[in-house]
N, C-alpha and C. Protein backbone atom coordinates (compact mmCIF):
# COMPACT_ATOMS: atom_id res chain seq x y z
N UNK A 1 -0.02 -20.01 2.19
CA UNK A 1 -0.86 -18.88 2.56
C UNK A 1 -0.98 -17.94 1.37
N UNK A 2 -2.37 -17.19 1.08
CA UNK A 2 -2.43 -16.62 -0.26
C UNK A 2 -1.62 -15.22 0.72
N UNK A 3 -1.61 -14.19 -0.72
CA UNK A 3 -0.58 -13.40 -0.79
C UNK A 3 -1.96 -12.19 0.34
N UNK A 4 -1.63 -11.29 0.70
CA UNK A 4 -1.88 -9.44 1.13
C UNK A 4 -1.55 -8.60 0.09
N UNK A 5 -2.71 -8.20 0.14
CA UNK A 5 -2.86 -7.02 -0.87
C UNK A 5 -3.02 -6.01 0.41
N UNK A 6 -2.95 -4.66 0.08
CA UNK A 6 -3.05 -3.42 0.96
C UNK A 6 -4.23 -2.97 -0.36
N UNK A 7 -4.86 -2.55 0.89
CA UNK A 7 -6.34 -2.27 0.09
C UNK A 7 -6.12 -0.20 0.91
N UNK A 8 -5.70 -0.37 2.06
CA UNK A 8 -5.71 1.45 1.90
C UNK A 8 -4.44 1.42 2.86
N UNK A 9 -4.10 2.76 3.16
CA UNK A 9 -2.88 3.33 3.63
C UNK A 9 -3.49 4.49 4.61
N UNK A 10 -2.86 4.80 5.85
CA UNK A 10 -3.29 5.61 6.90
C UNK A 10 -2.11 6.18 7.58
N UNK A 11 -2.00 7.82 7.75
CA UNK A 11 -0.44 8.16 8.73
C UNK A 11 -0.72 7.77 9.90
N UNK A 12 -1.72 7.58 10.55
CA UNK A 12 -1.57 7.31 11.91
C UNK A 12 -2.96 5.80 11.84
N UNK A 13 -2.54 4.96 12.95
CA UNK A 13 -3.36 3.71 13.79
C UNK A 13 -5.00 4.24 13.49
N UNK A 14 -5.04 5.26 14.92
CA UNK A 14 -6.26 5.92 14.70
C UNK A 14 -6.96 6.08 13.81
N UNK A 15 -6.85 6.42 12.99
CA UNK A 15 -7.72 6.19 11.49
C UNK A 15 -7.73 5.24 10.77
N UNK A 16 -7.23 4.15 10.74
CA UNK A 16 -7.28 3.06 10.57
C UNK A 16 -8.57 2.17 11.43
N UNK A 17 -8.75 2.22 12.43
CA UNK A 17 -9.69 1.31 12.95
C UNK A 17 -11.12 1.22 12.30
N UNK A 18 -11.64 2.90 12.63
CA UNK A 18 -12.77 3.25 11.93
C UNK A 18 -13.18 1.81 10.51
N UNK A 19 -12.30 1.78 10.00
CA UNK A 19 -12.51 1.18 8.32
C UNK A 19 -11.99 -0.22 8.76
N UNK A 20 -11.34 -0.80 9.60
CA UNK A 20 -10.92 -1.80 9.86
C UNK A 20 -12.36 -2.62 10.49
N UNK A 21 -12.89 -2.14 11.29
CA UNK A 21 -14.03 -2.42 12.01
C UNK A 21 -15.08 -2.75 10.83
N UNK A 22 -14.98 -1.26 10.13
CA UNK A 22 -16.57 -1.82 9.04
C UNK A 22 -16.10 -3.49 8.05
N UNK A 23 -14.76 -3.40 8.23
CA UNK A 23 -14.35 -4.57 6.61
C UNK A 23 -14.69 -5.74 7.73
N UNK A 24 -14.00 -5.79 8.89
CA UNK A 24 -14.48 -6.74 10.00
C UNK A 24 -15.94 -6.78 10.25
N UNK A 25 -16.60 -6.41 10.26
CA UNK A 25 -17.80 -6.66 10.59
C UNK A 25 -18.67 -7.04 9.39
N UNK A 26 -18.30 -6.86 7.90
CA UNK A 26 -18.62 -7.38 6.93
C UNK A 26 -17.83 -8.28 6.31
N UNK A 27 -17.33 -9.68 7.75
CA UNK A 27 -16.69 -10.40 6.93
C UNK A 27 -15.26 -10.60 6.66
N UNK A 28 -14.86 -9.46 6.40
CA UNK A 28 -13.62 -9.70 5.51
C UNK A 28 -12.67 -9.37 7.07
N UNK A 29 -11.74 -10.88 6.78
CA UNK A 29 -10.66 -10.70 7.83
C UNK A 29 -9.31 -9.52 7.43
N UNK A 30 -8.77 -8.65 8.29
CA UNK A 30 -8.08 -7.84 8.13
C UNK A 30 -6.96 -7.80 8.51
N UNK A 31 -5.88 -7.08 8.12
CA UNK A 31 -4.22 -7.48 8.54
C UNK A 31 -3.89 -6.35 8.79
N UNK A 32 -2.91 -5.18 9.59
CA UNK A 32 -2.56 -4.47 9.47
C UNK A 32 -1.05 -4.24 9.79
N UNK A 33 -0.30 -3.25 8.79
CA UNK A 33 1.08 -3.69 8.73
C UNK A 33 1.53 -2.37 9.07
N UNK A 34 3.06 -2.50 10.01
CA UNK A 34 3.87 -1.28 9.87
C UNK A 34 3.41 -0.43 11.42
N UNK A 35 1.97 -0.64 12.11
CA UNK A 35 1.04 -0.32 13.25
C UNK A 35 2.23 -0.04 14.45
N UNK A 36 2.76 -0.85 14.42
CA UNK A 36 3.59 -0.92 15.86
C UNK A 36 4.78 0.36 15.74
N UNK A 37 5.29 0.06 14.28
CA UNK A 37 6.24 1.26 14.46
C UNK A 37 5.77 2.59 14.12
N UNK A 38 5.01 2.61 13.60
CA UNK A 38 4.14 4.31 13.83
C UNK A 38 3.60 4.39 15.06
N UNK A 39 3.42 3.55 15.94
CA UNK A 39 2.69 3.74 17.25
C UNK A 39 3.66 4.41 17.94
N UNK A 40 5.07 3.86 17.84
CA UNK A 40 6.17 4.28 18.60
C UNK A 40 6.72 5.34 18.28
N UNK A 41 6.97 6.00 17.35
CA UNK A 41 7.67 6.83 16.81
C UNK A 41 6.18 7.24 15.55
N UNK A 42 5.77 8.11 16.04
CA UNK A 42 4.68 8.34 14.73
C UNK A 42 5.38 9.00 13.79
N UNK A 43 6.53 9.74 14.01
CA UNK A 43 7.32 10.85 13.04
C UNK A 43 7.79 9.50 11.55
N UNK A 44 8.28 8.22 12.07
CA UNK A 44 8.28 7.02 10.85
C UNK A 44 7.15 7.25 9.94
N UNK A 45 6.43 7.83 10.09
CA UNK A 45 5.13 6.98 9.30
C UNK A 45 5.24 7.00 7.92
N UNK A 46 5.68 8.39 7.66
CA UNK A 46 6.15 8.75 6.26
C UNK A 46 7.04 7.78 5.67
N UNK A 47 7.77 7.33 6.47
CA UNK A 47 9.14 6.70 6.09
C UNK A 47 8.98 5.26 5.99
N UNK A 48 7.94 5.00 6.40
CA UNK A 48 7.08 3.38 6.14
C UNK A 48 6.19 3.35 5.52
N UNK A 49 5.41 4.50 4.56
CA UNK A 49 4.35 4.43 4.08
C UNK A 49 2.92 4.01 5.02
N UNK A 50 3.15 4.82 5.50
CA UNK A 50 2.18 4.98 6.70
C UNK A 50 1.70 3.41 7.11
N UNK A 51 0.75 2.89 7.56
CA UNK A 51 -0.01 1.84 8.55
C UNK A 51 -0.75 1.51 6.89
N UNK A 52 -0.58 0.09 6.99
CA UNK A 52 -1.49 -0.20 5.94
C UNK A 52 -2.44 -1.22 6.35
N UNK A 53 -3.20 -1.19 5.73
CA UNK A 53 -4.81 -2.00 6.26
C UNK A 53 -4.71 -3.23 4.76
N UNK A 54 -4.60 -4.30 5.24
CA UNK A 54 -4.09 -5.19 4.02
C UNK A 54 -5.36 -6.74 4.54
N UNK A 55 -6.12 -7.36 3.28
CA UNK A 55 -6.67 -8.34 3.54
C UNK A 55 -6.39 -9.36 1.90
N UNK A 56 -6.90 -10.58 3.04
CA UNK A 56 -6.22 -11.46 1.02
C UNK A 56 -6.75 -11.26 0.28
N UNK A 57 -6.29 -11.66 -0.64
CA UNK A 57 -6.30 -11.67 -2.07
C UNK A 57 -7.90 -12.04 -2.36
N UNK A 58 -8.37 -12.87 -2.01
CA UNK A 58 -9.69 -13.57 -2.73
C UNK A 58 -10.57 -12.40 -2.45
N UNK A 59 -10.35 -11.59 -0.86
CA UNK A 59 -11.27 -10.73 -0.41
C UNK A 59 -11.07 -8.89 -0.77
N UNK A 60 -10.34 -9.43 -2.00
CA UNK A 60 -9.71 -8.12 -2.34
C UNK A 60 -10.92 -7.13 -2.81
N UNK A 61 -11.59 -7.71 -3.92
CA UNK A 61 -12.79 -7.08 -4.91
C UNK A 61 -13.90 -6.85 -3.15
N UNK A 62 -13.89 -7.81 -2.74
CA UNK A 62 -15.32 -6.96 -1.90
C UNK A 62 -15.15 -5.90 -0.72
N UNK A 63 -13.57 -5.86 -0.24
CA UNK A 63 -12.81 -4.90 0.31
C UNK A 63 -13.25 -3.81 -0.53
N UNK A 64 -12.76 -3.60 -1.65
CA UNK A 64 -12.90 -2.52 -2.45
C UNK A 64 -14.06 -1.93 -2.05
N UNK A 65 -15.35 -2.48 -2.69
CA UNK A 65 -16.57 -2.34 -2.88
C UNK A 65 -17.06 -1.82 -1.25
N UNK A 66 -16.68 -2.32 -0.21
CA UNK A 66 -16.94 -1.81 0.85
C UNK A 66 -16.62 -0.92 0.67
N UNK A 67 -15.18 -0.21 0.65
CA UNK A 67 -14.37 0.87 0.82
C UNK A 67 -15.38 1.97 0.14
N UNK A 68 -15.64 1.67 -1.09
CA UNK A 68 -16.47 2.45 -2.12
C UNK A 68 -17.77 3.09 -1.33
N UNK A 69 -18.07 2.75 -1.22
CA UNK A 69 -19.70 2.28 -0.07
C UNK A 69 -19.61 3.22 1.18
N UNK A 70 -18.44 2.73 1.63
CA UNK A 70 -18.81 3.90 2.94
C UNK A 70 -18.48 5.02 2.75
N UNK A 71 -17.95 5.34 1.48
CA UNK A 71 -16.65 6.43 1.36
C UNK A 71 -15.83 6.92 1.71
N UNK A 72 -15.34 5.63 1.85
CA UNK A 72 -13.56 5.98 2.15
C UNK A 72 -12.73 6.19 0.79
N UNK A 73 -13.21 5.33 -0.18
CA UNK A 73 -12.73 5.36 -1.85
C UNK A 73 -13.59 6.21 -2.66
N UNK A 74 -13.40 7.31 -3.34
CA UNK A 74 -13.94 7.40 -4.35
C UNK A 74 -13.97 7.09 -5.96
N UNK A 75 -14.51 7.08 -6.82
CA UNK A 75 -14.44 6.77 -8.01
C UNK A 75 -12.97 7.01 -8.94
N UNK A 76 -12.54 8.35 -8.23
CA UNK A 76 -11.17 8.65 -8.57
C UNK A 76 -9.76 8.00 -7.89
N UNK A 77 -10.18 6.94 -7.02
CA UNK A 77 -9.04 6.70 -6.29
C UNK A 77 -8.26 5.82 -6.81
N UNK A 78 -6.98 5.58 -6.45
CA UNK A 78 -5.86 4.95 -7.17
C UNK A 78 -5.98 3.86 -6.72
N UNK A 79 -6.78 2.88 -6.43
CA UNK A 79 -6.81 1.52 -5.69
C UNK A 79 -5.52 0.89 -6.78
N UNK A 80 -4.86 0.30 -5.43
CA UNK A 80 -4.30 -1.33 -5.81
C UNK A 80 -4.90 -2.59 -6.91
N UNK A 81 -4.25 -2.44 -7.96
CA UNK A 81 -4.97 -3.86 -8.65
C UNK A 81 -3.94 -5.25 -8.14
N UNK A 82 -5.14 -6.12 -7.99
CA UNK A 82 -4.53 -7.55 -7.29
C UNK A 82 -4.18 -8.30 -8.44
N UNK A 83 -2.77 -7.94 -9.10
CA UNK A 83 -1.99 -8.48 -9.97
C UNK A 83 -0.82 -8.98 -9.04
N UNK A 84 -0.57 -10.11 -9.38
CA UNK A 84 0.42 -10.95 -8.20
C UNK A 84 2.29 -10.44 -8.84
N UNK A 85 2.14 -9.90 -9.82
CA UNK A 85 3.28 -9.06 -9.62
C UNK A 85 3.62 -7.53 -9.57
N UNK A 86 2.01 -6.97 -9.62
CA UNK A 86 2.44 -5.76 -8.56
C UNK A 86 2.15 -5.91 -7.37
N UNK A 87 1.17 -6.81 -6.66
CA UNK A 87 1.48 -7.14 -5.27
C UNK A 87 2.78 -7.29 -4.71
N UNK A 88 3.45 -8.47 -5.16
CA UNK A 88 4.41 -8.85 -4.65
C UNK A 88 5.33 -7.27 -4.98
N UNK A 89 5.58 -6.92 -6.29
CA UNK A 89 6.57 -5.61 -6.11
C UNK A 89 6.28 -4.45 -5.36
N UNK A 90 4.70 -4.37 -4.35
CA UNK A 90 3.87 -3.38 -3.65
C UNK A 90 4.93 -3.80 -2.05
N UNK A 91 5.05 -5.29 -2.05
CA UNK A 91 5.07 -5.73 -1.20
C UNK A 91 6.90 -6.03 -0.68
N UNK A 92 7.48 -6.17 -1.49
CA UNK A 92 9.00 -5.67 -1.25
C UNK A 92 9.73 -3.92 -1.34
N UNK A 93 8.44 -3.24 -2.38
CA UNK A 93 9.06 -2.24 -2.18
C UNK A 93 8.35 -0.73 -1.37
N UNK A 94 7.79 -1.35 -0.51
CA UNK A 94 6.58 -0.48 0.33
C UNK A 94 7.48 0.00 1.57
N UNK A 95 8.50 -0.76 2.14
CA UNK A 95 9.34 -0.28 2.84
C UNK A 95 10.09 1.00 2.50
N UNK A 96 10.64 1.39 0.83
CA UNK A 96 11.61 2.43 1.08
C UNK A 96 10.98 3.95 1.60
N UNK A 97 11.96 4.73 2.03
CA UNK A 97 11.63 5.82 2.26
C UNK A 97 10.96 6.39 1.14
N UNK A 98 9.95 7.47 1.47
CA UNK A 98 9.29 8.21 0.45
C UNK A 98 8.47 7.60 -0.62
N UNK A 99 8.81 6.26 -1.03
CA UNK A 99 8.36 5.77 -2.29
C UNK A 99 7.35 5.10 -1.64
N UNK A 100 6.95 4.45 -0.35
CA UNK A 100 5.86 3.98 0.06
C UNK A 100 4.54 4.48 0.25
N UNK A 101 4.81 5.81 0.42
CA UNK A 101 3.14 6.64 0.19
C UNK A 101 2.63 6.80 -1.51
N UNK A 102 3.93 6.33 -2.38
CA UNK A 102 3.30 6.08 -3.87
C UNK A 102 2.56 4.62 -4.07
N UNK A 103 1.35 5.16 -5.10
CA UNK A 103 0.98 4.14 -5.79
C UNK A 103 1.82 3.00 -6.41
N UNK A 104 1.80 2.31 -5.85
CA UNK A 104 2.33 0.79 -6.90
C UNK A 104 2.39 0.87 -8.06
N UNK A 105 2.03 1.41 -9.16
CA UNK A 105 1.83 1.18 -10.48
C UNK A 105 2.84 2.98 -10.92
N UNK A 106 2.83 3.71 -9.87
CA UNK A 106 3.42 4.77 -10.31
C UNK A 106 5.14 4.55 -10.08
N UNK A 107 5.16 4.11 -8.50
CA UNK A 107 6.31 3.56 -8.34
C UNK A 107 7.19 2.43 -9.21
N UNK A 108 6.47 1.53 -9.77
CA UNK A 108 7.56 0.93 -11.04
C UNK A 108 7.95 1.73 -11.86
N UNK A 109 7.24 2.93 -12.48
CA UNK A 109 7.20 3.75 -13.02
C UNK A 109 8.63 4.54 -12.66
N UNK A 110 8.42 4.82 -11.66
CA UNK A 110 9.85 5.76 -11.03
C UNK A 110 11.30 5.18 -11.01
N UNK A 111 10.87 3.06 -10.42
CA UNK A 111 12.00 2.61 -11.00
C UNK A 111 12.70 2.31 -12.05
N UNK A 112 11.78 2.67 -13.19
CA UNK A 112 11.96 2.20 -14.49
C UNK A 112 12.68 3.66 -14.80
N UNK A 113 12.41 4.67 -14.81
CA UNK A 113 12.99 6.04 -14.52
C UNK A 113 14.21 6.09 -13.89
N UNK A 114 14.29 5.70 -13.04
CA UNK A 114 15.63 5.52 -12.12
C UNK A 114 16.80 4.57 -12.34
N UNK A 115 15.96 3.79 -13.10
CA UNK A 115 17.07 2.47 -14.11
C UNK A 115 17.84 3.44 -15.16
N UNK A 116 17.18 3.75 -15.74
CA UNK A 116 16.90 4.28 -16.95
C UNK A 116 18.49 5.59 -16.65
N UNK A 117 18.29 6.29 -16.08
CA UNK A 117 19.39 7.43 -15.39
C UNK A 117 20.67 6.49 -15.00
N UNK A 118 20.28 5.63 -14.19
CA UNK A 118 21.30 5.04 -13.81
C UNK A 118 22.33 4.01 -15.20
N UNK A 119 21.55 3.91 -15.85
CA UNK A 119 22.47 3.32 -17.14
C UNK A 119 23.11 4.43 -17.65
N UNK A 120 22.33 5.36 -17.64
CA UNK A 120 23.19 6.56 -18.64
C UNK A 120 23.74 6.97 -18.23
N UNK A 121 24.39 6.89 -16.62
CA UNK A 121 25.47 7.51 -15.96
C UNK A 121 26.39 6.62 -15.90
N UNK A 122 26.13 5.60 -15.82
CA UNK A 122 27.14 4.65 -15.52
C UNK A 122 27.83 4.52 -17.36
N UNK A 123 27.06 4.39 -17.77
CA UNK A 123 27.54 4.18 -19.30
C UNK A 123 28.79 5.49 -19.64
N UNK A 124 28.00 6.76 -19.33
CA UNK A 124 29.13 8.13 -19.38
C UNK A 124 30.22 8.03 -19.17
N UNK A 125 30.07 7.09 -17.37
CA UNK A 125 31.19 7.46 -16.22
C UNK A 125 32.28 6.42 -17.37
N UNK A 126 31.96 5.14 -17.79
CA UNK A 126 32.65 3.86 -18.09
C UNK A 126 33.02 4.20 -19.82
């Protein structure tokens, strides 16, 4: 099975459909992740990086272009690039707290930051 990309992010279900409907109705099959436990507890959402609206990989570029189109994306937006190793690192590390409402490309960023501290403490402590 090809990989999920998350093409947008939503705190609550409800706003999600709206855009789920237009990518569905033009085609593009849609996935949505994380739905059930914000449904239950909406106060999670933060803490899961809200409800994400995710379709494959091949249908990534015309996702976009929809998104663009209806304006849900604008020219300034931080879209996801469908690089299969920031997917996959979008995609193991979209669960932690707080770091899931970040961009993918900012978030390596933070772990590389957070490596980075963590050697120099440990190096001090040792």
């Amino acid at each position: 099975m090809e990989d999920l990309v998350t093409v947008a992010t939503f705190n609550f279900t409800h706003d999600l459909y709206p855009v789920k409907i237009q990518l569905e109705h033009a085609g593009i099959v849609c996935f949505v992740k994380d739905e059930y436990t914000v449904q239950v507890n909406p106060y999670l959402s933060a803490a899961v990086g809200g409800v994400k609206l995710q379709v494959m990989g091949k249908d990534y570029d015309a996702a976009m272009l929809l998104l663009k189109e209806i304006g849900y994306l604008d020219d300034q937006a931080k879209a996801q690039v469908p690089d299969k190793s920031l997917a996959n690192f979008d995609k193991y590390t979209s669960w932690i707290p707080f770091m899931g409402k970040i961009a993918a490309r900012e978030r390596v960023l933070a772990f590389v930051i957070l490596g980075i501290l963590l050697f120099f403490l440990l190096s001090a402590i040792l």
